[in-house]
N, C-alpha and C. Protein backbone atom coordinates (compact mmCIF):
# COMPACT_ATOMS: atom_id res chain seq x y z
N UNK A 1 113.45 112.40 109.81
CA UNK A 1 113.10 111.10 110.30
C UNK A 1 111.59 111.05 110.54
N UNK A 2 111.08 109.53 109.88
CA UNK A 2 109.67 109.51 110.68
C UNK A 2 109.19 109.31 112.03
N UNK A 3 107.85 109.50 112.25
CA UNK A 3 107.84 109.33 113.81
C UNK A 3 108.44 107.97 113.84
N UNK A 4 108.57 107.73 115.40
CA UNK A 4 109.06 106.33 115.45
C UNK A 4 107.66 105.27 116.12
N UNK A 5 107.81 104.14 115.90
CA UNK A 5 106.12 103.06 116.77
C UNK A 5 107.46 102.27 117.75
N UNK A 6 106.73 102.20 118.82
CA UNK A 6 107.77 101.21 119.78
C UNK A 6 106.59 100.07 119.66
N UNK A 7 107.28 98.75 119.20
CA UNK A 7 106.45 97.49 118.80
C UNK A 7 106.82 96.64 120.13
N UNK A 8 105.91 95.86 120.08
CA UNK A 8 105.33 95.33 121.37
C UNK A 8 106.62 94.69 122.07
N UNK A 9 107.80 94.21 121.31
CA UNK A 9 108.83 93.80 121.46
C UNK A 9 110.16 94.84 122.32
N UNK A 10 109.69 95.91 122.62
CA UNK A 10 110.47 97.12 123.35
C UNK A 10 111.38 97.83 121.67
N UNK A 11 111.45 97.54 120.92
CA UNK A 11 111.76 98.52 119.82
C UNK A 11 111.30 99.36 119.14
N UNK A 12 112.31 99.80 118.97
CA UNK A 12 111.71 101.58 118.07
C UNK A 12 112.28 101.03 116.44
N UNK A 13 111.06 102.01 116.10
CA UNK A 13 111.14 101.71 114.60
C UNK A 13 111.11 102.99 114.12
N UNK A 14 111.68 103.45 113.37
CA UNK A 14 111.82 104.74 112.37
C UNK A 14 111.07 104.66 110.87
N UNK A 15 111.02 105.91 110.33
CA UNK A 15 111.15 105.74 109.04
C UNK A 15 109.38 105.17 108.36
N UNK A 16 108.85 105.94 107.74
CA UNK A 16 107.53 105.15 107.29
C UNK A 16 107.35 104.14 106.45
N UNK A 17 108.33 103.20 105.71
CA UNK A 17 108.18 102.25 105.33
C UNK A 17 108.33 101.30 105.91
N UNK A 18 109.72 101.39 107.28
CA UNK A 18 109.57 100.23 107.89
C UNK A 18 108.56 100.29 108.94
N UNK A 19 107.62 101.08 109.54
CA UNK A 19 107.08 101.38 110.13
C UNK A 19 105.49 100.46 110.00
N UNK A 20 105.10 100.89 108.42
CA UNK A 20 104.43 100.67 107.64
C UNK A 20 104.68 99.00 106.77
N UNK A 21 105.65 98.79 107.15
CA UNK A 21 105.95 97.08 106.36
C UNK A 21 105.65 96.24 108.03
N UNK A 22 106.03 96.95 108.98
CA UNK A 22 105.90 95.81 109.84
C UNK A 22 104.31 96.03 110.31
N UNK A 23 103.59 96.88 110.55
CA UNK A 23 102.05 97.04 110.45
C UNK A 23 101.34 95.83 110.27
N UNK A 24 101.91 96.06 108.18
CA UNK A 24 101.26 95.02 107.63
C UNK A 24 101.73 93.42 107.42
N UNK A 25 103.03 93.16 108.41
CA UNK A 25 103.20 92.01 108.70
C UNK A 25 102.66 91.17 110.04
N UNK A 26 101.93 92.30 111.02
CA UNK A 26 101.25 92.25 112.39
C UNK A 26 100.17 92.21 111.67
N UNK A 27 99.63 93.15 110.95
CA UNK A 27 97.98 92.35 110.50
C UNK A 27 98.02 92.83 109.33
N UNK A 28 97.85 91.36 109.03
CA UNK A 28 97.99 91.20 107.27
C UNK A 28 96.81 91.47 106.42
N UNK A 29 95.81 92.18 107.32
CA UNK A 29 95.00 92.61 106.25
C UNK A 29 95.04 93.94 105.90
N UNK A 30 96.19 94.59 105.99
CA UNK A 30 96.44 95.68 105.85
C UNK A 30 97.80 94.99 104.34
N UNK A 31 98.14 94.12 104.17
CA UNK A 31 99.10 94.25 103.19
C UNK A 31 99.02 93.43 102.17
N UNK A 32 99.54 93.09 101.40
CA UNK A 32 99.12 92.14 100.45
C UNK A 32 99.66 91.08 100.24
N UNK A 33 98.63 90.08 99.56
CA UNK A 33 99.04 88.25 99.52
C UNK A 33 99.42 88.39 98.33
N UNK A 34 100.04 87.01 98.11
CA UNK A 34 100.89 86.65 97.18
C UNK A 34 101.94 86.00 97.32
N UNK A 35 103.07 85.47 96.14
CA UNK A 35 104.04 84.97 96.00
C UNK A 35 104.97 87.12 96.36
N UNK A 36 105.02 87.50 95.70
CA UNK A 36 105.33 89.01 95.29
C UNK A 36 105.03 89.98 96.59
N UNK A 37 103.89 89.92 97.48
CA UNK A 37 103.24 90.74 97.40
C UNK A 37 103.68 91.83 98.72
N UNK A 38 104.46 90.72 99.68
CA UNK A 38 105.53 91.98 100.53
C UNK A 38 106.09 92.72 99.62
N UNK A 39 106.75 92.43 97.98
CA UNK A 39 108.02 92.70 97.51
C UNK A 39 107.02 94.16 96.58
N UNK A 40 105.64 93.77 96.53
CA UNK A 40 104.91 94.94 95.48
C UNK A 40 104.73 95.80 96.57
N UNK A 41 104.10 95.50 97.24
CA UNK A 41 103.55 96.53 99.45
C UNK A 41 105.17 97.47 99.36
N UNK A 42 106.24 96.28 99.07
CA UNK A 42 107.42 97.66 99.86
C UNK A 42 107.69 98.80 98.06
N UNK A 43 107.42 97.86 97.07
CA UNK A 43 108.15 99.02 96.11
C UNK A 43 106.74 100.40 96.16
N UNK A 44 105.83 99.94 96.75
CA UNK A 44 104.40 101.26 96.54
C UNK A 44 104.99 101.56 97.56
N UNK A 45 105.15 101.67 98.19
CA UNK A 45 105.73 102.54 99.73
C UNK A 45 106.70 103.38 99.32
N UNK A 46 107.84 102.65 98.87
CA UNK A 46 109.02 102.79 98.33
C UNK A 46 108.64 104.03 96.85
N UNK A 47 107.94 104.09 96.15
CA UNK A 47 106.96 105.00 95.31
C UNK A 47 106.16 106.19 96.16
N UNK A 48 105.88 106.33 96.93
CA UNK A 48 105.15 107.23 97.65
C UNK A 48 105.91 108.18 98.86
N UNK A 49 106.84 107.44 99.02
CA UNK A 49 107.86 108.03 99.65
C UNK A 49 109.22 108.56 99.10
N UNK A 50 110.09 107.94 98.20
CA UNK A 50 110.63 109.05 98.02
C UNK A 50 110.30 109.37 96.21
N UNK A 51 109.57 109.46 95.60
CA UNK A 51 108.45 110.40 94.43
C UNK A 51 107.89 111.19 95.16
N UNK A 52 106.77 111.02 95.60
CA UNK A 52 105.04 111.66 95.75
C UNK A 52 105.96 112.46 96.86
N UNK A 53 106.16 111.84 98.29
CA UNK A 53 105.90 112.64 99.75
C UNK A 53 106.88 113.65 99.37
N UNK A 54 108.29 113.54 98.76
CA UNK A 54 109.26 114.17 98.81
C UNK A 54 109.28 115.70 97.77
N UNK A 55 108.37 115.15 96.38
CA UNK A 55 108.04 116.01 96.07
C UNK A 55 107.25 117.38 96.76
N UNK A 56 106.93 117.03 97.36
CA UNK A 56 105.74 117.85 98.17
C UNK A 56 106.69 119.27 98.90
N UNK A 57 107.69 118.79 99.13
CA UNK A 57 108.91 119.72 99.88
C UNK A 57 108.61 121.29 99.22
N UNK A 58 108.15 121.91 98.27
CA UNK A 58 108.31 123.30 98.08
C UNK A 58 106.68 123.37 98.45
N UNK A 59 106.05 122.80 98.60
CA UNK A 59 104.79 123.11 99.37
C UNK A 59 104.58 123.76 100.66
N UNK A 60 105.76 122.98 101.63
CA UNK A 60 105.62 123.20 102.89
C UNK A 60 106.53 124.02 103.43
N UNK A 61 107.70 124.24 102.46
CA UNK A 61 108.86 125.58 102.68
C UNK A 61 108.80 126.07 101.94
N UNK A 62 109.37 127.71 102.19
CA UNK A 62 109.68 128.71 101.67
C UNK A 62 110.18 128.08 100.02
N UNK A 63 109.63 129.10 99.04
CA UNK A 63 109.46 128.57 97.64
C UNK A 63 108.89 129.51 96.73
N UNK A 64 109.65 130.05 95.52
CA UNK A 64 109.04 130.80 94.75
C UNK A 64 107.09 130.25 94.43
N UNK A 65 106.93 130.98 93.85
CA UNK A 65 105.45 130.95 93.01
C UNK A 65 106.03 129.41 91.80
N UNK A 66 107.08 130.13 90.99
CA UNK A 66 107.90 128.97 89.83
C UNK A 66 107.62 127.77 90.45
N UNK A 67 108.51 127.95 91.57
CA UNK A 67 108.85 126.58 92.56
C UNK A 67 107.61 125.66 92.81
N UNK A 68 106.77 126.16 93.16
CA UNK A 68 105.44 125.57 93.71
C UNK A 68 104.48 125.52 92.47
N UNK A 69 104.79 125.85 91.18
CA UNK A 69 104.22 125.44 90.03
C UNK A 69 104.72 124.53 89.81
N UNK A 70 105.94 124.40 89.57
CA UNK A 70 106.75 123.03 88.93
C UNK A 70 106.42 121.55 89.68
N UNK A 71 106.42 122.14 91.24
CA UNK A 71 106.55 120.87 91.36
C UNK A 71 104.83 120.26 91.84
N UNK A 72 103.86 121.26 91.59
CA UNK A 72 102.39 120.42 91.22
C UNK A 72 102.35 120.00 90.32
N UNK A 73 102.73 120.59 89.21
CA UNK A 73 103.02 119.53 88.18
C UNK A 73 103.52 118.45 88.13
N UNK A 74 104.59 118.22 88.68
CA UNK A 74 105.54 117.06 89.04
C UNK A 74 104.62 116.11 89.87
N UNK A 75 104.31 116.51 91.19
CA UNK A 75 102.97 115.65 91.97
C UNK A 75 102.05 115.60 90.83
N UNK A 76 101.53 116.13 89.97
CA UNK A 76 100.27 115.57 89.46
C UNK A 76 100.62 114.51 88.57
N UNK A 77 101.63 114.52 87.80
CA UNK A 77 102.47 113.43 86.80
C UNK A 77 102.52 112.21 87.79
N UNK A 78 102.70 112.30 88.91
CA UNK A 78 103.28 110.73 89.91
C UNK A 78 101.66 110.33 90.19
N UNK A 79 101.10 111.58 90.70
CA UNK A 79 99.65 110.61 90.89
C UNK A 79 99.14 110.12 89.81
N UNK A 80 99.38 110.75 88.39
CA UNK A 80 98.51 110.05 87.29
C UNK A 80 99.54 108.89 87.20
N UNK A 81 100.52 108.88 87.42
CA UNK A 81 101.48 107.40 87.20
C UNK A 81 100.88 106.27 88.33
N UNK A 82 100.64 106.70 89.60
CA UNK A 82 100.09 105.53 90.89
C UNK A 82 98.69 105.46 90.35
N UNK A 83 97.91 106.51 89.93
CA UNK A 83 96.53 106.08 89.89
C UNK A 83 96.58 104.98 88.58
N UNK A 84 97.21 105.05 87.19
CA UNK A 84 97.28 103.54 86.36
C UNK A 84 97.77 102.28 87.12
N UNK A 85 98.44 102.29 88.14
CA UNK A 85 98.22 100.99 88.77
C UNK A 85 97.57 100.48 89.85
N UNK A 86 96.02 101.17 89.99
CA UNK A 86 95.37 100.68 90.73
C UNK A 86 94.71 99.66 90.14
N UNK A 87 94.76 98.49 91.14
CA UNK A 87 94.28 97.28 90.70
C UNK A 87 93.09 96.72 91.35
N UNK A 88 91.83 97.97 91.49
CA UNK A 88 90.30 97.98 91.76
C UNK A 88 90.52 99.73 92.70
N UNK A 89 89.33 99.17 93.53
CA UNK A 89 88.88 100.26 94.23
C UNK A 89 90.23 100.54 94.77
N UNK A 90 91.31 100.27 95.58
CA UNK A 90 92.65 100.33 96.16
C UNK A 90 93.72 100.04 94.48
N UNK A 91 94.97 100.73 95.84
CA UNK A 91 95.89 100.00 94.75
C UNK A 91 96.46 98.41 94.48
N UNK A 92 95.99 97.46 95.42
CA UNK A 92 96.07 96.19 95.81
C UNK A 92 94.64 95.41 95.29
N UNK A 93 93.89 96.28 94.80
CA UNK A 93 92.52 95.03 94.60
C UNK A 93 91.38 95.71 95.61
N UNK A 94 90.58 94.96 96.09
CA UNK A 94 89.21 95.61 97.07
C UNK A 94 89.47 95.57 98.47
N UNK A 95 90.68 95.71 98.47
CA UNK A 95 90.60 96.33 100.53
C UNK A 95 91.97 97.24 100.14
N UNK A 96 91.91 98.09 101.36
CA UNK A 96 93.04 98.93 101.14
C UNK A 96 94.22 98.18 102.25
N UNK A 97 95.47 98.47 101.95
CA UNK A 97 96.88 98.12 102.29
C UNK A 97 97.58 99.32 102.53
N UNK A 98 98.37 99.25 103.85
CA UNK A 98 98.82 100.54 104.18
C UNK A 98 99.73 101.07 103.47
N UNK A 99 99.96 100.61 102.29
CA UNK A 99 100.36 101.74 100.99
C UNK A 99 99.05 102.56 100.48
N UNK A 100 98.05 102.63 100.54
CA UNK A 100 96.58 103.18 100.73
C UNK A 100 96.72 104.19 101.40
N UNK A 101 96.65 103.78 102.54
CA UNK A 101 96.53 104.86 103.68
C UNK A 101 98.11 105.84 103.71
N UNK A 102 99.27 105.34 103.33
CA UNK A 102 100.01 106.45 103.01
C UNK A 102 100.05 107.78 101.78
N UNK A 103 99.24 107.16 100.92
CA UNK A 103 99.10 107.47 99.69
C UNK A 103 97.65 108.58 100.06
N UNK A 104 96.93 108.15 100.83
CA UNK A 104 95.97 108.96 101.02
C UNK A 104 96.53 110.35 102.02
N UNK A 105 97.45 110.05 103.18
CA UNK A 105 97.73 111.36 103.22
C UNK A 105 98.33 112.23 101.82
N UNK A 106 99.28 111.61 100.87
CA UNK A 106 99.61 112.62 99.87
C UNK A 106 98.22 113.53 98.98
N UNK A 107 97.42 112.41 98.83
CA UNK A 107 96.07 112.85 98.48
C UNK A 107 95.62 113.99 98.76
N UNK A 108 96.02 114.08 100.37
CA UNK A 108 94.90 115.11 101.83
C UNK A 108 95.90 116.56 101.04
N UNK A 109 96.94 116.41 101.00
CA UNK A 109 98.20 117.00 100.78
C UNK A 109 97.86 118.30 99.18
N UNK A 110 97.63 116.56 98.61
CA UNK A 110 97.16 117.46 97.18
C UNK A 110 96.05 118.31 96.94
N UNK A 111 95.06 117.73 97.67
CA UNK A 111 93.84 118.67 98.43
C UNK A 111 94.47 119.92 98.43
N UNK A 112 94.48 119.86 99.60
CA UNK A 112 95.19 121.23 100.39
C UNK A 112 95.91 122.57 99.52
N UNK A 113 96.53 121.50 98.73
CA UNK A 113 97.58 122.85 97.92
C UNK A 113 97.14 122.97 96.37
N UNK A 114 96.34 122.26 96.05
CA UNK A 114 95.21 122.44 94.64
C UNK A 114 96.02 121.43 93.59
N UNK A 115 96.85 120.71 94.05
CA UNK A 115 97.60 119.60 92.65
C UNK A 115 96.60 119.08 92.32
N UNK A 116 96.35 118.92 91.13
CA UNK A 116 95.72 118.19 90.23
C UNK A 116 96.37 116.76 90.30
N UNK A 117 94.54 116.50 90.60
CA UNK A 117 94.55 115.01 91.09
C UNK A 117 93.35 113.93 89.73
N UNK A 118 94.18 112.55 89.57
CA UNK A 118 93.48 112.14 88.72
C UNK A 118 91.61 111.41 89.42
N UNK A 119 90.58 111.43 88.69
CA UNK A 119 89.96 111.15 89.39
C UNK A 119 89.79 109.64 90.35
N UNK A 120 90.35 108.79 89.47
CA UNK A 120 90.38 107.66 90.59
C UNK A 120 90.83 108.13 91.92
N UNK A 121 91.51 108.78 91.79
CA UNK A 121 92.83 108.58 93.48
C UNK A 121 91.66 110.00 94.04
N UNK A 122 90.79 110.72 93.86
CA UNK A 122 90.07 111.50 93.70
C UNK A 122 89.04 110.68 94.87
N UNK A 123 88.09 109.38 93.87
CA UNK A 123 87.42 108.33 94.61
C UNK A 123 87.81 107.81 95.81
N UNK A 124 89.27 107.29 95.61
CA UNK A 124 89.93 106.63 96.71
C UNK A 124 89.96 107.78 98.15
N UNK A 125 90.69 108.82 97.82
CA UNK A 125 90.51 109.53 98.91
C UNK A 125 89.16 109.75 99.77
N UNK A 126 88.26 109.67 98.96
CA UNK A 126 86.88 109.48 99.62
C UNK A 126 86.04 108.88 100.26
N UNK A 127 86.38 107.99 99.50
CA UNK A 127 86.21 105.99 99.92
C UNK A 127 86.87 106.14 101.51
N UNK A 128 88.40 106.53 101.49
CA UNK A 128 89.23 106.50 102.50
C UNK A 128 88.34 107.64 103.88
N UNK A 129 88.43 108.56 103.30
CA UNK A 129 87.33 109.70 104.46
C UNK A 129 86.61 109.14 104.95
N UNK A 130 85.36 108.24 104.56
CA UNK A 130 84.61 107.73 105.11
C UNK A 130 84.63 106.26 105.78
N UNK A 131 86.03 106.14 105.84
CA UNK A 131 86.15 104.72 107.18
C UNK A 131 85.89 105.27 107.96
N UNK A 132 85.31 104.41 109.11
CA UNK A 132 85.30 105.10 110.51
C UNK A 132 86.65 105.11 111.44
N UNK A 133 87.05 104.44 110.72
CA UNK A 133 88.72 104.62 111.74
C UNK A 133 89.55 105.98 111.51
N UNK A 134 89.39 106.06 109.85
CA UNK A 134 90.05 107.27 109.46
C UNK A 134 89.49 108.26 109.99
N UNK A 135 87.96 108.58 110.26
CA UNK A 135 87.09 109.54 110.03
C UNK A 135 87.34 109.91 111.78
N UNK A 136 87.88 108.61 112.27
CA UNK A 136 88.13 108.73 113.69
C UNK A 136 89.32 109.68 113.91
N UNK A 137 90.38 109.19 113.14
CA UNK A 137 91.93 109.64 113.22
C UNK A 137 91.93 111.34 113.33
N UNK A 138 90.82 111.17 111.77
CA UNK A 138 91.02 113.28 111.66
C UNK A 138 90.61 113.58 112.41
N UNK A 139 89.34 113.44 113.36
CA UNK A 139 88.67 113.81 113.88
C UNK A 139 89.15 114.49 115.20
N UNK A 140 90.34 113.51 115.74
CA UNK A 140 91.18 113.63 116.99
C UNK A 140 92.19 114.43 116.51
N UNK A 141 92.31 114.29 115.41
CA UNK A 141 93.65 115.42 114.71
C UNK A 141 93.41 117.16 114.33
N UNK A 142 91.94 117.09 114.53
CA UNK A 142 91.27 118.13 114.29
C UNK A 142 91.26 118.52 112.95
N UNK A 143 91.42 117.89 111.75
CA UNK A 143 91.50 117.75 110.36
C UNK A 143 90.20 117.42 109.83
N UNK A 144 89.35 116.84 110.09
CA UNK A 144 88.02 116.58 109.64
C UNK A 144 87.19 117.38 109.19
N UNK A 145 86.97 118.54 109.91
CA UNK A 145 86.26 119.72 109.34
C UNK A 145 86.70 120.31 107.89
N UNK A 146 87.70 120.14 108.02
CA UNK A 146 88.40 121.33 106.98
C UNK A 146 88.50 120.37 105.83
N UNK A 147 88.05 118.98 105.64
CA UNK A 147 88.20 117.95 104.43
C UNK A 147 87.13 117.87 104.31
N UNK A 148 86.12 117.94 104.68
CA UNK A 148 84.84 117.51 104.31
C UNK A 148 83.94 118.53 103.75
N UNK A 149 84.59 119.92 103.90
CA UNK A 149 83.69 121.36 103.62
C UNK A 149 83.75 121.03 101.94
């Protein structure tokens, strides 16, 4: 289970898409306009969560050498699949949408464990480092040092 956000309404919310869909229905400049564009926000979520994040599973447990080859490969195939549908600097056009910022932890992720990453999503992660909100987040997370070396 994901963490849970208790929204201003006394509820708990689970799970990072719904977590992450209601975000960007509280401030919509985190998600995208359109006729479509809740319905594109939930299938990239819906893409990053169970593809990209789930893949990641022999990374963080016990796992042959095989194991943890196969499936960077596998992560690097999904990021070169998300990075063709970026539609500008983000995957939404020129601001990022918190399918962005989920996508950028997989990024931090791919960092970390050497998956080959295409260079757009390469940019984006960078772009992303240097918000000051983000740059805030690691910073308190104690993650900052170790991304920027």
């Amino acid at each position: 289970m994901s963490r849970c956000l208790s929204s201003t309404v006394g509820e708990v919310l689970t799970e990072n898409i719904a977590i992450l869909d209601w975000l960007a229905a509280e401030y919509p400049v985190l998600g995208v306009a359109g006729p479509l564009g809740r319905t594109r926000l939930i299938e990239a979520l819906a893409f990053v969560s169970t593809e990209i994040h789930r893949s990641f599973k022999p990374m963080w447990h016990a796992a042959t050498d095989a194991e943890r080859s196969r499936a960077s490969a596998q992560i690097s195939a999904l990021l070169n699949q998300i990075s063709d549908t970026l539609a500008g600097a983000y995957l939404f056009g020129d601001r990022p949408s918190v399918a962005d910022f989920y996508l950028f932890v997989m990024l931090l992720w791919a960092k970390r464990f050497d998956v080959e990453t295409p260079g757009r999503l390469t940019s984006l992660r960078e772009r992303l480092i240097r918000r000051p909100a983000v740059e805030a987040a690691l910073r308190h997370e104690g993650l900052l040092a170790a991304l920027v070396e």
